[in-house]
PDB file of N, CA and C in Angstrom:
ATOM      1  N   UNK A   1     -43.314  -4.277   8.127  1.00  0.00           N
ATOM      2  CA  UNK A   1     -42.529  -3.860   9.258  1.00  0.00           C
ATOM      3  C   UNK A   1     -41.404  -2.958   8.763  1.00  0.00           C
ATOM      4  N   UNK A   2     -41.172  -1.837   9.533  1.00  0.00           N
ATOM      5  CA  UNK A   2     -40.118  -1.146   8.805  1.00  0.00           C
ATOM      6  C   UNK A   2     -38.909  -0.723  10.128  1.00  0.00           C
ATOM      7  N   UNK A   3     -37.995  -0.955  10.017  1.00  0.00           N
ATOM      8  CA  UNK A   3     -36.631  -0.818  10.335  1.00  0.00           C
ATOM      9  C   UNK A   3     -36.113   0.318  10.896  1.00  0.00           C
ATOM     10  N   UNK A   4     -35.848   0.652  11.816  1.00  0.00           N
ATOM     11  CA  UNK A   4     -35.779   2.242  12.406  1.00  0.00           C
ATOM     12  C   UNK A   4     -34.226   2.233  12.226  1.00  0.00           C
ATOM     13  N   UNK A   5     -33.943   2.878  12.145  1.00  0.00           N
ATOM     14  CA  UNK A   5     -31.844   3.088  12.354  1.00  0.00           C
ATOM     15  C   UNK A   5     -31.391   4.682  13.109  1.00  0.00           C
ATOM     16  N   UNK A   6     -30.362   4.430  13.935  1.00  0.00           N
ATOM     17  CA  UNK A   6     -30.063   5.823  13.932  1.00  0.00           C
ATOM     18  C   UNK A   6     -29.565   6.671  13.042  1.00  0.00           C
ATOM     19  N   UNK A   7     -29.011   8.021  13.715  1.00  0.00           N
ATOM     20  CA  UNK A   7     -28.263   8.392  12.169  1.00  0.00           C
ATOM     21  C   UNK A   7     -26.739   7.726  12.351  1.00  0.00           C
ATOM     22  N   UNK A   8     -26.519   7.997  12.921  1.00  0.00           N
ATOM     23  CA  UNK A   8     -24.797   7.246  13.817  1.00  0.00           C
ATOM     24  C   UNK A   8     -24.623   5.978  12.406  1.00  0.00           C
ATOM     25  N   UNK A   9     -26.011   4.868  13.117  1.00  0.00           N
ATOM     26  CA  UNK A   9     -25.899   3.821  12.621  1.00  0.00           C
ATOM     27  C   UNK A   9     -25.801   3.774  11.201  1.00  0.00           C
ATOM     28  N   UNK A  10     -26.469   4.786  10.551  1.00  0.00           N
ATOM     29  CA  UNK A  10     -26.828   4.749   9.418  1.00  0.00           C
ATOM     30  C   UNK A  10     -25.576   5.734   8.198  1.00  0.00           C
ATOM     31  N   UNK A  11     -24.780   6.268   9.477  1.00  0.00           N
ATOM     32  CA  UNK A  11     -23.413   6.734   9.215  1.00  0.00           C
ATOM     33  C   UNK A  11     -22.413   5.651   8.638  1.00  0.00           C
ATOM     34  N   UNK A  12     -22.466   4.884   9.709  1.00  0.00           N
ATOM     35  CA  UNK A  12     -21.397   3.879   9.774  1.00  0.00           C
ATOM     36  C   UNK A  12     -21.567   2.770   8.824  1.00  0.00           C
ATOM     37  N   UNK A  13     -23.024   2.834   8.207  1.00  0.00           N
ATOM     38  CA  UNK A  13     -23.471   1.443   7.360  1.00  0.00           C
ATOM     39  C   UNK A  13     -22.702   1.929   5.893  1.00  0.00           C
ATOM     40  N   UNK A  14     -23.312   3.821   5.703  1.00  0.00           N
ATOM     41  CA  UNK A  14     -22.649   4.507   4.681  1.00  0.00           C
ATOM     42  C   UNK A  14     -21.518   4.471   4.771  1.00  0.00           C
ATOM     43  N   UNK A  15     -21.243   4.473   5.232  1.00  0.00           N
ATOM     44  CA  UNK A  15     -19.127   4.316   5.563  1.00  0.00           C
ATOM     45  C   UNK A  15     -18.307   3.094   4.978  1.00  0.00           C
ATOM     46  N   UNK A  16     -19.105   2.449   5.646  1.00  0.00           N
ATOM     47  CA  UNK A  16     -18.485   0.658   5.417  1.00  0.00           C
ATOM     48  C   UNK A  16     -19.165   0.612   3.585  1.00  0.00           C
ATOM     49  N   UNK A  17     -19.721   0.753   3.188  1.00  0.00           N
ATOM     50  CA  UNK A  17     -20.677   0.435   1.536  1.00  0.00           C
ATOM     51  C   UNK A  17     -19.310   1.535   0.950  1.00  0.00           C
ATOM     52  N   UNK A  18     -19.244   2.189   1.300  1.00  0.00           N
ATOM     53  CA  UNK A  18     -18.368   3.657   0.382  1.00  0.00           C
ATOM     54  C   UNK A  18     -16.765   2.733   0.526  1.00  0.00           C
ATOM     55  N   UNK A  19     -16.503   2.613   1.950  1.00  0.00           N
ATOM     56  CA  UNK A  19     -14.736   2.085   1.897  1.00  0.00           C
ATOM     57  C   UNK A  19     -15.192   0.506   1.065  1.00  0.00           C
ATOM     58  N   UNK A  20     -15.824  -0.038   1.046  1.00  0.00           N
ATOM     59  CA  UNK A  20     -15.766  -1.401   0.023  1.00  0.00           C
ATOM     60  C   UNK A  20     -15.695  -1.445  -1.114  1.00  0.00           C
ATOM     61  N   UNK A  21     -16.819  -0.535  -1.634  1.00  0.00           N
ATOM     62  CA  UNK A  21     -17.031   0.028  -3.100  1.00  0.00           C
ATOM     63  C   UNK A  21     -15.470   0.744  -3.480  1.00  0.00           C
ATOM     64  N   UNK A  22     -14.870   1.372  -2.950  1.00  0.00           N
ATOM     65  CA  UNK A  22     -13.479   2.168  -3.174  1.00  0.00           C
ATOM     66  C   UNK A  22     -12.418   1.541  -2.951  1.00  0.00           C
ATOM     67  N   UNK A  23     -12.643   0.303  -2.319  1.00  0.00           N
ATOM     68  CA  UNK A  23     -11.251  -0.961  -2.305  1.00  0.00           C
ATOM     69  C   UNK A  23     -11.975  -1.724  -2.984  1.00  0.00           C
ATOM     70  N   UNK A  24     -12.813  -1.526  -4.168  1.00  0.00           N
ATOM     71  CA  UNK A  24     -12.958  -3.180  -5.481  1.00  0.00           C
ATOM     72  C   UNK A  24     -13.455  -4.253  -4.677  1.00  0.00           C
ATOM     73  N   UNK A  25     -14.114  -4.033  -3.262  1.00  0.00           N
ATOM     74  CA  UNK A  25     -14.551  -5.336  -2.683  1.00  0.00           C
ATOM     75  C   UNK A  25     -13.521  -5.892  -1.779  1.00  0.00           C
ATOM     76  N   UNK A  26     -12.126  -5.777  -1.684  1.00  0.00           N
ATOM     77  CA  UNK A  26     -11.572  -5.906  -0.480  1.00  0.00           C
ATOM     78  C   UNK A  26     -11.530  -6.406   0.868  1.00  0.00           C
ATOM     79  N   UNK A  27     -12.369  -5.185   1.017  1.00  0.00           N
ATOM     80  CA  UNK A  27     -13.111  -5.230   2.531  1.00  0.00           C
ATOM     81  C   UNK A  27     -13.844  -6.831   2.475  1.00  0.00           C
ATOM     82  N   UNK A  28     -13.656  -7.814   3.590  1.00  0.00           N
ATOM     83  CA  UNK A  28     -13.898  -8.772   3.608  1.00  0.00           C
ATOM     84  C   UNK A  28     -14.599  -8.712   4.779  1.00  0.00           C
ATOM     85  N   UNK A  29     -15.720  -9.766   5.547  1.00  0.00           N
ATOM     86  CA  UNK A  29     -16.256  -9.425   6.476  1.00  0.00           C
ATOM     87  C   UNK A  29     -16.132 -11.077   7.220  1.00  0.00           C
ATOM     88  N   UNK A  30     -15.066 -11.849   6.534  1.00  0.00           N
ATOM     89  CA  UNK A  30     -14.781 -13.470   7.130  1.00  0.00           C
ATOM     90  C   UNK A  30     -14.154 -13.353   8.364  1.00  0.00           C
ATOM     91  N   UNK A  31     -13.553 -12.307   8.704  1.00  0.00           N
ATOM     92  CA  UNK A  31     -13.015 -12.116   9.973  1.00  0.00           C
ATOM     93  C   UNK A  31     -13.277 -10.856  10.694  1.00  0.00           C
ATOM     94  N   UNK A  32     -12.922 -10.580  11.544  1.00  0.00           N
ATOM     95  CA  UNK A  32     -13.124  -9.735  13.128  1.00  0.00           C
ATOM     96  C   UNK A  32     -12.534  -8.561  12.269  1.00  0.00           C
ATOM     97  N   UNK A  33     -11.516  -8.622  11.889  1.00  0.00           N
ATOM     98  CA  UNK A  33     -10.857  -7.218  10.330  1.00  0.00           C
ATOM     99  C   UNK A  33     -10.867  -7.371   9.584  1.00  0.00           C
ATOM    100  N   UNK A  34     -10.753  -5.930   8.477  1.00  0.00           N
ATOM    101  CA  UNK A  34     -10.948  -7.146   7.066  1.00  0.00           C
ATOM    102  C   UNK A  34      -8.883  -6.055   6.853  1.00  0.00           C
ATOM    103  N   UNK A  35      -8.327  -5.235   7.619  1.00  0.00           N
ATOM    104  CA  UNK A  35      -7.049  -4.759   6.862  1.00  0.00           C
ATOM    105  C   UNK A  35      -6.434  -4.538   8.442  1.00  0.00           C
ATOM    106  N   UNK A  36      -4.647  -4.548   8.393  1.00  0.00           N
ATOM    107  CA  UNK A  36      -4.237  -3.892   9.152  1.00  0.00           C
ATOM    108  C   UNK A  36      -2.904  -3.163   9.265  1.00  0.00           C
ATOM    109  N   UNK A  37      -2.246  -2.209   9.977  1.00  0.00           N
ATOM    110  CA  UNK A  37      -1.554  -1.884   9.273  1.00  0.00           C
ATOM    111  C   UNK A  37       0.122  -2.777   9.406  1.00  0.00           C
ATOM    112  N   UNK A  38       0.394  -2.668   8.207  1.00  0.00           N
ATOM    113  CA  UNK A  38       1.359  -3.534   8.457  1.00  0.00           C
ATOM    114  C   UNK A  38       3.181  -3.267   8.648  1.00  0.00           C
ATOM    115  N   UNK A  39       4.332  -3.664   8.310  1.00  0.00           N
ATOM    116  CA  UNK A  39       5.537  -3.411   8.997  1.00  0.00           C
ATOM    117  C   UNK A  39       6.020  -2.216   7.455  1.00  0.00           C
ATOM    118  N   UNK A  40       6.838  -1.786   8.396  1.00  0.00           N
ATOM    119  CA  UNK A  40       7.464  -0.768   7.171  1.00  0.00           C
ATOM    120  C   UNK A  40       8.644  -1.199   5.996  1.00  0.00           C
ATOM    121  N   UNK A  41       8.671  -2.029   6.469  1.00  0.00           N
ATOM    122  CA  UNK A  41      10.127  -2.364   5.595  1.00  0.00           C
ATOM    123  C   UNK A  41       9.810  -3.226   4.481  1.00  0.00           C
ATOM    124  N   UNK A  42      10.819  -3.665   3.410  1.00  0.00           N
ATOM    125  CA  UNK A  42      10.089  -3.861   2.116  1.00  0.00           C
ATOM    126  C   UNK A  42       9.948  -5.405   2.267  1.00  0.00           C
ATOM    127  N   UNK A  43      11.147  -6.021   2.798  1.00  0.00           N
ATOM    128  CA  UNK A  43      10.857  -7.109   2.616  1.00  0.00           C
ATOM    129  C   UNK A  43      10.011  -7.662   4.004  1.00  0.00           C
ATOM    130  N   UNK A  44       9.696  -7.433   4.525  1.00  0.00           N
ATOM    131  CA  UNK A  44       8.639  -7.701   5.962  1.00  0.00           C
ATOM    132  C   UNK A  44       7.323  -7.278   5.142  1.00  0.00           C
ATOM    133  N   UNK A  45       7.376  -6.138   4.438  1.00  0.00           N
ATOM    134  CA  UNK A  45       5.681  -6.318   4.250  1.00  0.00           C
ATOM    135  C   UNK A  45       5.493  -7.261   2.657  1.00  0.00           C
ATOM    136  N   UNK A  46       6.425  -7.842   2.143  1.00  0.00           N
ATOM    137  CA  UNK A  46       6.129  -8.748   0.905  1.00  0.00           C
ATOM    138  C   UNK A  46       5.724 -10.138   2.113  1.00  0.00           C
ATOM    139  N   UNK A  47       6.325 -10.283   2.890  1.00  0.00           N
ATOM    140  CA  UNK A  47       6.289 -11.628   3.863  1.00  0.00           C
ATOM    141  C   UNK A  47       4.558 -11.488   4.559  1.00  0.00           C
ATOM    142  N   UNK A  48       4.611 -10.123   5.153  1.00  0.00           N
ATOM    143  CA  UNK A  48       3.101 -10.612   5.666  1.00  0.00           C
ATOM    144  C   UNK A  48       1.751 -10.450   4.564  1.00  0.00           C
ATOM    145  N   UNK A  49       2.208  -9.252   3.437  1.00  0.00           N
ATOM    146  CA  UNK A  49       1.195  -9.448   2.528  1.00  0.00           C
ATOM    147  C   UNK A  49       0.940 -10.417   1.625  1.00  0.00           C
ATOM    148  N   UNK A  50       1.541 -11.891   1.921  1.00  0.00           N
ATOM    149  CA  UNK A  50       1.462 -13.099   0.988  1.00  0.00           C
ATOM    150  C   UNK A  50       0.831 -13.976   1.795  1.00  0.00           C
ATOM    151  N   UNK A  51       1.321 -13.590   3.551  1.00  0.00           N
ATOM    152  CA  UNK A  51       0.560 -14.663   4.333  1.00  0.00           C
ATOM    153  C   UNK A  51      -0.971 -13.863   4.811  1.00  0.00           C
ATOM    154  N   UNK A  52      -1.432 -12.347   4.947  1.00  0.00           N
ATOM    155  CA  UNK A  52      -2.168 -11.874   4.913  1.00  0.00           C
ATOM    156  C   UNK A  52      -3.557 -12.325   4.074  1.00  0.00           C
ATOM    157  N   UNK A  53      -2.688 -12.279   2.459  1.00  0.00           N
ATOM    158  CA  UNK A  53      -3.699 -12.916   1.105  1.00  0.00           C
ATOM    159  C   UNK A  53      -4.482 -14.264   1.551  1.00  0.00           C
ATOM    160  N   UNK A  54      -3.393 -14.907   2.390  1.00  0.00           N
ATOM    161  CA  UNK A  54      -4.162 -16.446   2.508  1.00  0.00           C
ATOM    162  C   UNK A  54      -5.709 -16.378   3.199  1.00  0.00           C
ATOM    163  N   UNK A  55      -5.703 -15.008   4.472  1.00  0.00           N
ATOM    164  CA  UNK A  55      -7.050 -14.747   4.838  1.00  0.00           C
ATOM    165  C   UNK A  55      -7.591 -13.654   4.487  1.00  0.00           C
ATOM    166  N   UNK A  56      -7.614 -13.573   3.008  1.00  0.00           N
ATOM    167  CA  UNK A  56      -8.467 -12.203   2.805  1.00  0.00           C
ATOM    168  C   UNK A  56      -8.371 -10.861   3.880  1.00  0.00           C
ATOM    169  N   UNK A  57      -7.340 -10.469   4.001  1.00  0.00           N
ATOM    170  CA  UNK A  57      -6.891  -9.322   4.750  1.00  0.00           C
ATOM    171  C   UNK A  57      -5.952  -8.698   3.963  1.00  0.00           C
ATOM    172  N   UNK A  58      -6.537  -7.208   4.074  1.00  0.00           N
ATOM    173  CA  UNK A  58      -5.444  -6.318   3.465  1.00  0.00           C
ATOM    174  C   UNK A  58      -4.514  -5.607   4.445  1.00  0.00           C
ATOM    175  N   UNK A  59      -2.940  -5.588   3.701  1.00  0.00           N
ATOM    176  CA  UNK A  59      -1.653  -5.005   4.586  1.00  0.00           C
ATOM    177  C   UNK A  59      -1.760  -3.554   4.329  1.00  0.00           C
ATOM    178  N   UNK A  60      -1.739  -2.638   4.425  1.00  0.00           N
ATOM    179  CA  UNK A  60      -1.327  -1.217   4.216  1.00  0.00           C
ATOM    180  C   UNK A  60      -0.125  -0.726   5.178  1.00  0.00           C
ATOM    181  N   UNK A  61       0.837  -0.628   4.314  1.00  0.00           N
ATOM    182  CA  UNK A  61       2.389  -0.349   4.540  1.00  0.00           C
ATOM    183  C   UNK A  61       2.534   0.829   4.731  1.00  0.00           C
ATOM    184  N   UNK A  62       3.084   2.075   5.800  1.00  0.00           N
ATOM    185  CA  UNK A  62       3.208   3.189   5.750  1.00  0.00           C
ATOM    186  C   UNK A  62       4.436   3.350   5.411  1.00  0.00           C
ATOM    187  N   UNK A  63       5.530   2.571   5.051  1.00  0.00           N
ATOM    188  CA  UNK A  63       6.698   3.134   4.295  1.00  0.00           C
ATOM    189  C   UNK A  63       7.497   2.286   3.416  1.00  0.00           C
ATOM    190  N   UNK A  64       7.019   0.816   2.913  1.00  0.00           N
ATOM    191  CA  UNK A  64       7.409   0.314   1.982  1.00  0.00           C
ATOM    192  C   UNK A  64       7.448   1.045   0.571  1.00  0.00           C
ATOM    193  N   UNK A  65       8.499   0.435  -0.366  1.00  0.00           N
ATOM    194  CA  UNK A  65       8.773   1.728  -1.318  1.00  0.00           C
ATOM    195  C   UNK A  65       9.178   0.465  -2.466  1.00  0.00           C
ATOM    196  N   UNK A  66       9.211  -0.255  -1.926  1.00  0.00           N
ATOM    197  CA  UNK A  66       9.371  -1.636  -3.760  1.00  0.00           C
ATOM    198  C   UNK A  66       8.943  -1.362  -4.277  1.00  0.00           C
ATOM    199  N   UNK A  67       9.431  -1.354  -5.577  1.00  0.00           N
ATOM    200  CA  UNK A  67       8.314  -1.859  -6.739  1.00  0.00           C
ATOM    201  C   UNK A  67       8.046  -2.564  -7.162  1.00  0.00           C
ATOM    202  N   UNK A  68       9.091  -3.915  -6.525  1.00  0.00           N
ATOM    203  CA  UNK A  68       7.692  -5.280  -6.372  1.00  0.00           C
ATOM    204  C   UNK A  68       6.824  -5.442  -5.975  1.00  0.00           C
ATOM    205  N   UNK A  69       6.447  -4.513  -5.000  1.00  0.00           N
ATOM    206  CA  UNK A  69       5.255  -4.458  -4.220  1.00  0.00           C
ATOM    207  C   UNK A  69       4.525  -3.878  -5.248  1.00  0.00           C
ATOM    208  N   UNK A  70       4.371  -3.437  -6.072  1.00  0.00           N
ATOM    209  CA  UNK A  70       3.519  -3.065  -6.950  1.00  0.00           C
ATOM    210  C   UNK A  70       3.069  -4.260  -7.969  1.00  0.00           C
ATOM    211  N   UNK A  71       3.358  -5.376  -8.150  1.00  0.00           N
ATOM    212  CA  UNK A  71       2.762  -6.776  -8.496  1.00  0.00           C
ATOM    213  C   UNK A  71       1.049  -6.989  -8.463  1.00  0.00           C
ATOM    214  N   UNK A  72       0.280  -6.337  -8.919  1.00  0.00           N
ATOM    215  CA  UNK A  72      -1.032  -6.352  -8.081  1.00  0.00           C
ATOM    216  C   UNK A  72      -1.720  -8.405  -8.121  1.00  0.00           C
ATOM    217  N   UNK A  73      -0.858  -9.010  -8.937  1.00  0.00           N
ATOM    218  CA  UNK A  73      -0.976 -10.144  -9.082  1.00  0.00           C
ATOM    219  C   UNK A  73      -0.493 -11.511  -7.775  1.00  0.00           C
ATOM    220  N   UNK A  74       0.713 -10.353  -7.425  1.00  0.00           N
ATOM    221  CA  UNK A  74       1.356 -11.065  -6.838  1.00  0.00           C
ATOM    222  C   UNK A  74       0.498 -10.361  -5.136  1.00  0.00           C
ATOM    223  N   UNK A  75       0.325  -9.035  -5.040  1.00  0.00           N
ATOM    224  CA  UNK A  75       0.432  -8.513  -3.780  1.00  0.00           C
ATOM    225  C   UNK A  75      -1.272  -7.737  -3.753  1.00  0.00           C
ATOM    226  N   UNK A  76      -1.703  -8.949  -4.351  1.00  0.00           N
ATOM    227  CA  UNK A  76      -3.471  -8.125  -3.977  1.00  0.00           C
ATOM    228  C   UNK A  76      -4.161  -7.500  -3.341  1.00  0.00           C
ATOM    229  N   UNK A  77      -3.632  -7.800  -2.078  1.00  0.00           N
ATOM    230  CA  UNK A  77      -4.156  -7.491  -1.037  1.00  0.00           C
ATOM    231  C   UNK A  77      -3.271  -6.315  -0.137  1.00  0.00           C
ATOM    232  N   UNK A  78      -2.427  -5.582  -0.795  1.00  0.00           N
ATOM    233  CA  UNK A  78      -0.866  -4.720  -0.298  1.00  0.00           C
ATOM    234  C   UNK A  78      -1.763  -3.336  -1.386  1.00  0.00           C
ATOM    235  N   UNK A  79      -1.748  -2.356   0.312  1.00  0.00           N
ATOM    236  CA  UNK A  79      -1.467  -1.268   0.380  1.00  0.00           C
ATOM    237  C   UNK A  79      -0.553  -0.588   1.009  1.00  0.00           C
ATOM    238  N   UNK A  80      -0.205   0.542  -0.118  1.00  0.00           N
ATOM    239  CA  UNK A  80       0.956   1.653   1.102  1.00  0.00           C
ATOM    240  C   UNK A  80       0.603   3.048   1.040  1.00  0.00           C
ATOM    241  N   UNK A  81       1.456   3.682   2.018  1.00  0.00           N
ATOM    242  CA  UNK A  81       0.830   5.067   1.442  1.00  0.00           C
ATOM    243  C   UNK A  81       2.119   6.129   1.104  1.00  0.00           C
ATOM    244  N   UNK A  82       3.251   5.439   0.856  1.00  0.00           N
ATOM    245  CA  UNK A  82       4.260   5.515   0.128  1.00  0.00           C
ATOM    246  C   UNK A  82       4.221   5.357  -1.699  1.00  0.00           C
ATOM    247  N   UNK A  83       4.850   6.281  -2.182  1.00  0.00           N
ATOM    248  CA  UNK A  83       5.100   5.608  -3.436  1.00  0.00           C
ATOM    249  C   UNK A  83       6.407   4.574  -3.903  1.00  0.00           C
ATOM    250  N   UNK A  84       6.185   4.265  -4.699  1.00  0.00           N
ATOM    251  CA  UNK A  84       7.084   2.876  -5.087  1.00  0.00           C
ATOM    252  C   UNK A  84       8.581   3.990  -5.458  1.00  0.00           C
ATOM    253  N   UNK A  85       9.704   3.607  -5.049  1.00  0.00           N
ATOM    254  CA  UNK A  85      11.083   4.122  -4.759  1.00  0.00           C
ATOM    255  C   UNK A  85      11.220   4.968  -6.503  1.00  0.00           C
ATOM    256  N   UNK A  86      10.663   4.387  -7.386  1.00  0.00           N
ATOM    257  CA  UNK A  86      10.782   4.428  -8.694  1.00  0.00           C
ATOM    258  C   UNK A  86      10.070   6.071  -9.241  1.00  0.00           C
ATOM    259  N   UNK A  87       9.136   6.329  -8.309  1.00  0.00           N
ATOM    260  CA  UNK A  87       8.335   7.598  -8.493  1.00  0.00           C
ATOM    261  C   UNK A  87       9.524   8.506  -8.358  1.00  0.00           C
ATOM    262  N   UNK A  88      10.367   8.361  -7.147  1.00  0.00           N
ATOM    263  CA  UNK A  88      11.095   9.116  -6.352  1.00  0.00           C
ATOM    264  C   UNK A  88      12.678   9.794  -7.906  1.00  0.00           C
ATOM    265  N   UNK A  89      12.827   8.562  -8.014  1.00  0.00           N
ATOM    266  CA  UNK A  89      13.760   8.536  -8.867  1.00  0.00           C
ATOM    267  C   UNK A  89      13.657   9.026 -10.253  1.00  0.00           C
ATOM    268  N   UNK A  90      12.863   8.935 -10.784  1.00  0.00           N
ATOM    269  CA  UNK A  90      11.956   9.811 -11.911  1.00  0.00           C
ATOM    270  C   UNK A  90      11.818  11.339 -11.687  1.00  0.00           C
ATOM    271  N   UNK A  91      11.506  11.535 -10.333  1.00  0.00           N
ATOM    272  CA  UNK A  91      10.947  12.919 -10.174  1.00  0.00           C
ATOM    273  C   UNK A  91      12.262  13.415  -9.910  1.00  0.00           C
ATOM    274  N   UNK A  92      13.252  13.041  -9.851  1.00  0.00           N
ATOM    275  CA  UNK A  92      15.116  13.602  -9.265  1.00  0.00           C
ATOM    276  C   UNK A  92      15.442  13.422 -10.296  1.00  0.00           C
ATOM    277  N   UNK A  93      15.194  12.898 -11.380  1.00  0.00           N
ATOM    278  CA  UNK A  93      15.782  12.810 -12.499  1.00  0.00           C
ATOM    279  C   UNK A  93      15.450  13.814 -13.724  1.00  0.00           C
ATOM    280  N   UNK A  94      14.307  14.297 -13.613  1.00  0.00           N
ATOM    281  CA  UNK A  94      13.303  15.281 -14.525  1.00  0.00           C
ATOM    282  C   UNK A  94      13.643  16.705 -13.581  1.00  0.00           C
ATOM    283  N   UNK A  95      13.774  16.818 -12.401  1.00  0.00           N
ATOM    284  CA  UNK A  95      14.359  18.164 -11.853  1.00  0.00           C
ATOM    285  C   UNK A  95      16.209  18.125 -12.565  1.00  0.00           C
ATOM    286  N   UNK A  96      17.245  17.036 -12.277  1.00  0.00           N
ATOM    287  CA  UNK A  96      18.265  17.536 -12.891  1.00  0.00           C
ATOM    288  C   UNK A  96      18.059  17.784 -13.908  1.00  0.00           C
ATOM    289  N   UNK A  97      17.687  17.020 -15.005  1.00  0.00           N
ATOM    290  CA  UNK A  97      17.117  17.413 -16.458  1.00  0.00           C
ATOM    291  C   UNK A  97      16.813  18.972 -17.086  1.00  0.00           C
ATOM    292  N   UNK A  98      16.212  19.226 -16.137  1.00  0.00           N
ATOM    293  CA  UNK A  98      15.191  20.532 -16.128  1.00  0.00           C
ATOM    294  C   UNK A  98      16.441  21.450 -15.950  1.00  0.00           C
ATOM    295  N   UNK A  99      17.061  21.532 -15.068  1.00  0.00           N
ATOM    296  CA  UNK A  99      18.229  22.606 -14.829  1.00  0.00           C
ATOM    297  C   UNK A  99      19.320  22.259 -15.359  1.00  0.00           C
ATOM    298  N   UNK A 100      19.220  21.178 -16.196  1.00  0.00           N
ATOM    299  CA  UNK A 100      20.004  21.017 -17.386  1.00  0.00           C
ATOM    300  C   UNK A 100      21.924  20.656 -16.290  1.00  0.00           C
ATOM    301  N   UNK A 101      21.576  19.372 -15.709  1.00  0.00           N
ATOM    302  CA  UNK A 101      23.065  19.159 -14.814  1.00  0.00           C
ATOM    303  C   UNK A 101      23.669  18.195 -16.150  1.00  0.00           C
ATOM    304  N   UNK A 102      25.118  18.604 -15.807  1.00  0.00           N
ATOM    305  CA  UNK A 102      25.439  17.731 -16.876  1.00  0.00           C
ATOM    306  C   UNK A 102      26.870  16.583 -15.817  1.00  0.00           C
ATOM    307  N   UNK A 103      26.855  16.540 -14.836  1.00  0.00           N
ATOM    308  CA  UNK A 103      27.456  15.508 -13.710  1.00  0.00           C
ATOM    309  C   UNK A 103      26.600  15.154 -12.635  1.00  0.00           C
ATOM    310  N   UNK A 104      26.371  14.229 -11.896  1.00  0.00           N
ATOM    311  CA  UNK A 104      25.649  13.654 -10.754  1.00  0.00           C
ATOM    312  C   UNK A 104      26.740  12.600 -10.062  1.00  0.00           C
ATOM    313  N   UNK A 105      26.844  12.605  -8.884  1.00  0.00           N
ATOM    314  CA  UNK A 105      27.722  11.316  -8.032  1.00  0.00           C
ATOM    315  C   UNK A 105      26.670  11.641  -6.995  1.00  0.00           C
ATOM    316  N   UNK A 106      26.646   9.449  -7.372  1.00  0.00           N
ATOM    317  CA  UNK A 106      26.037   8.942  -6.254  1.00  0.00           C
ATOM    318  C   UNK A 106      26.128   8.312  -5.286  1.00  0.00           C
ATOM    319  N   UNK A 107      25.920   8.795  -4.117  1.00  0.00           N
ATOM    320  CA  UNK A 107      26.845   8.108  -2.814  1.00  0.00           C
ATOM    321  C   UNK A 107      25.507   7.259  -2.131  1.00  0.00           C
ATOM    322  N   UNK A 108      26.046   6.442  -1.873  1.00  0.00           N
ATOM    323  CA  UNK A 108      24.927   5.333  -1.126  1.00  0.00           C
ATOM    324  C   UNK A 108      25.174   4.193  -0.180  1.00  0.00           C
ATOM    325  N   UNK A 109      24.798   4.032   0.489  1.00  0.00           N
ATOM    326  CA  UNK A 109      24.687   2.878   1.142  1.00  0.00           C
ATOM    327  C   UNK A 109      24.006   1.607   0.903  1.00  0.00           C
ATOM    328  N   UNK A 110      24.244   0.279   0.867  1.00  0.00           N
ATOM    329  CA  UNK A 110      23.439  -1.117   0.696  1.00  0.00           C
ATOM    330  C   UNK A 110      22.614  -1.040   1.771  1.00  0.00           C
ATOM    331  N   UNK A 111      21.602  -1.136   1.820  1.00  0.00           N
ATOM    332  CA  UNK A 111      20.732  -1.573   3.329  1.00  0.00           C
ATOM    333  C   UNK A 111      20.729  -3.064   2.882  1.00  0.00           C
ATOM    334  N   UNK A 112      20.172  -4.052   3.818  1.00  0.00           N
ATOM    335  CA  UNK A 112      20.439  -5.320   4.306  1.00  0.00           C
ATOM    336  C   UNK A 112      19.208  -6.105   3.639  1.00  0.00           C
ATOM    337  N   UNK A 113      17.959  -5.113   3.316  1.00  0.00           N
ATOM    338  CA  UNK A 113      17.021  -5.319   2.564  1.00  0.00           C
ATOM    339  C   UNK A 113      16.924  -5.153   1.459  1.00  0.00           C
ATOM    340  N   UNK A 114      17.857  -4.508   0.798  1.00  0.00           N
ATOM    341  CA  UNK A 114      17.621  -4.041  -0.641  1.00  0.00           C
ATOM    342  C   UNK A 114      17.259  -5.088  -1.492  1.00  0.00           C
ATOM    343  N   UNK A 115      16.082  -5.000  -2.289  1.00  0.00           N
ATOM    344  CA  UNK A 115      15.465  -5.405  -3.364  1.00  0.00           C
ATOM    345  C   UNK A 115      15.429  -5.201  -4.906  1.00  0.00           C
ATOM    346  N   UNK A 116      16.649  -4.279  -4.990  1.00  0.00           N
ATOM    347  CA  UNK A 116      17.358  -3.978  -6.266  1.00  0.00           C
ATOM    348  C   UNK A 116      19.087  -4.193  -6.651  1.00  0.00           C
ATOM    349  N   UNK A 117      19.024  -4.482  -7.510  1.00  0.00           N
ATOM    350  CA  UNK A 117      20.218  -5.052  -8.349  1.00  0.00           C
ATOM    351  C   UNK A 117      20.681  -4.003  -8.919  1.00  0.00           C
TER     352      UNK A 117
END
């Protein structure tokens, strides 16, 4: 007996095999989703990507920037599509460098979340 498929169908089967294979297996199929997207802020998405882990669901953060969140031990299941605050700071640091500054003042504010010391 052989199996007819559409192409649609046979789109979407390729789709789902390609995004699994490219998340390491991830993609979980124990529930109705296997990811969703989750809150922006750093410490809201460490909170749901720990209770997320408990059901095999992945968080993907569109603006978390920790670099605790980079724990892959701790945050297995935590995606963002931000880089970790640390990229940011490297790359501002190698441009003054480069044009050779020899003073910087830094003015800042505490946010209420901050995750650095």
């Amino acid at each position: 007996m052989t199996a007819t498929y559409s192409v649609s169908t046979l789109s979407k089967m390729a789709a789902m095999a390609s995004m699994s294979a490219w998340m390491g297996g991830v993609v979980r199929r124990k529930y109705l989703y296997s990811s969703f997207v989750g809150p922006t802020g750093n410490m809201e998405s460490m909170s749901a990507a720990k209770l997320a882990a408990d059901m095999d669901l992945t968080v993907v953060s569109p603006a978390a920037d920790s670099e605790l969140l980079s724990n892959k031990d701790e945050y297995k299941y935590f995606l963002r599509t931000t880089p970790p605050i640390q990229a940011d700071i490297d790359a501002m640091a190698a441009i003054l460098d480069s044009v050779e500054t020899e003073y910087v003042a830094v003015i800042y504010e505490e946010a209420e979340e901050s995750t650095y010391e």
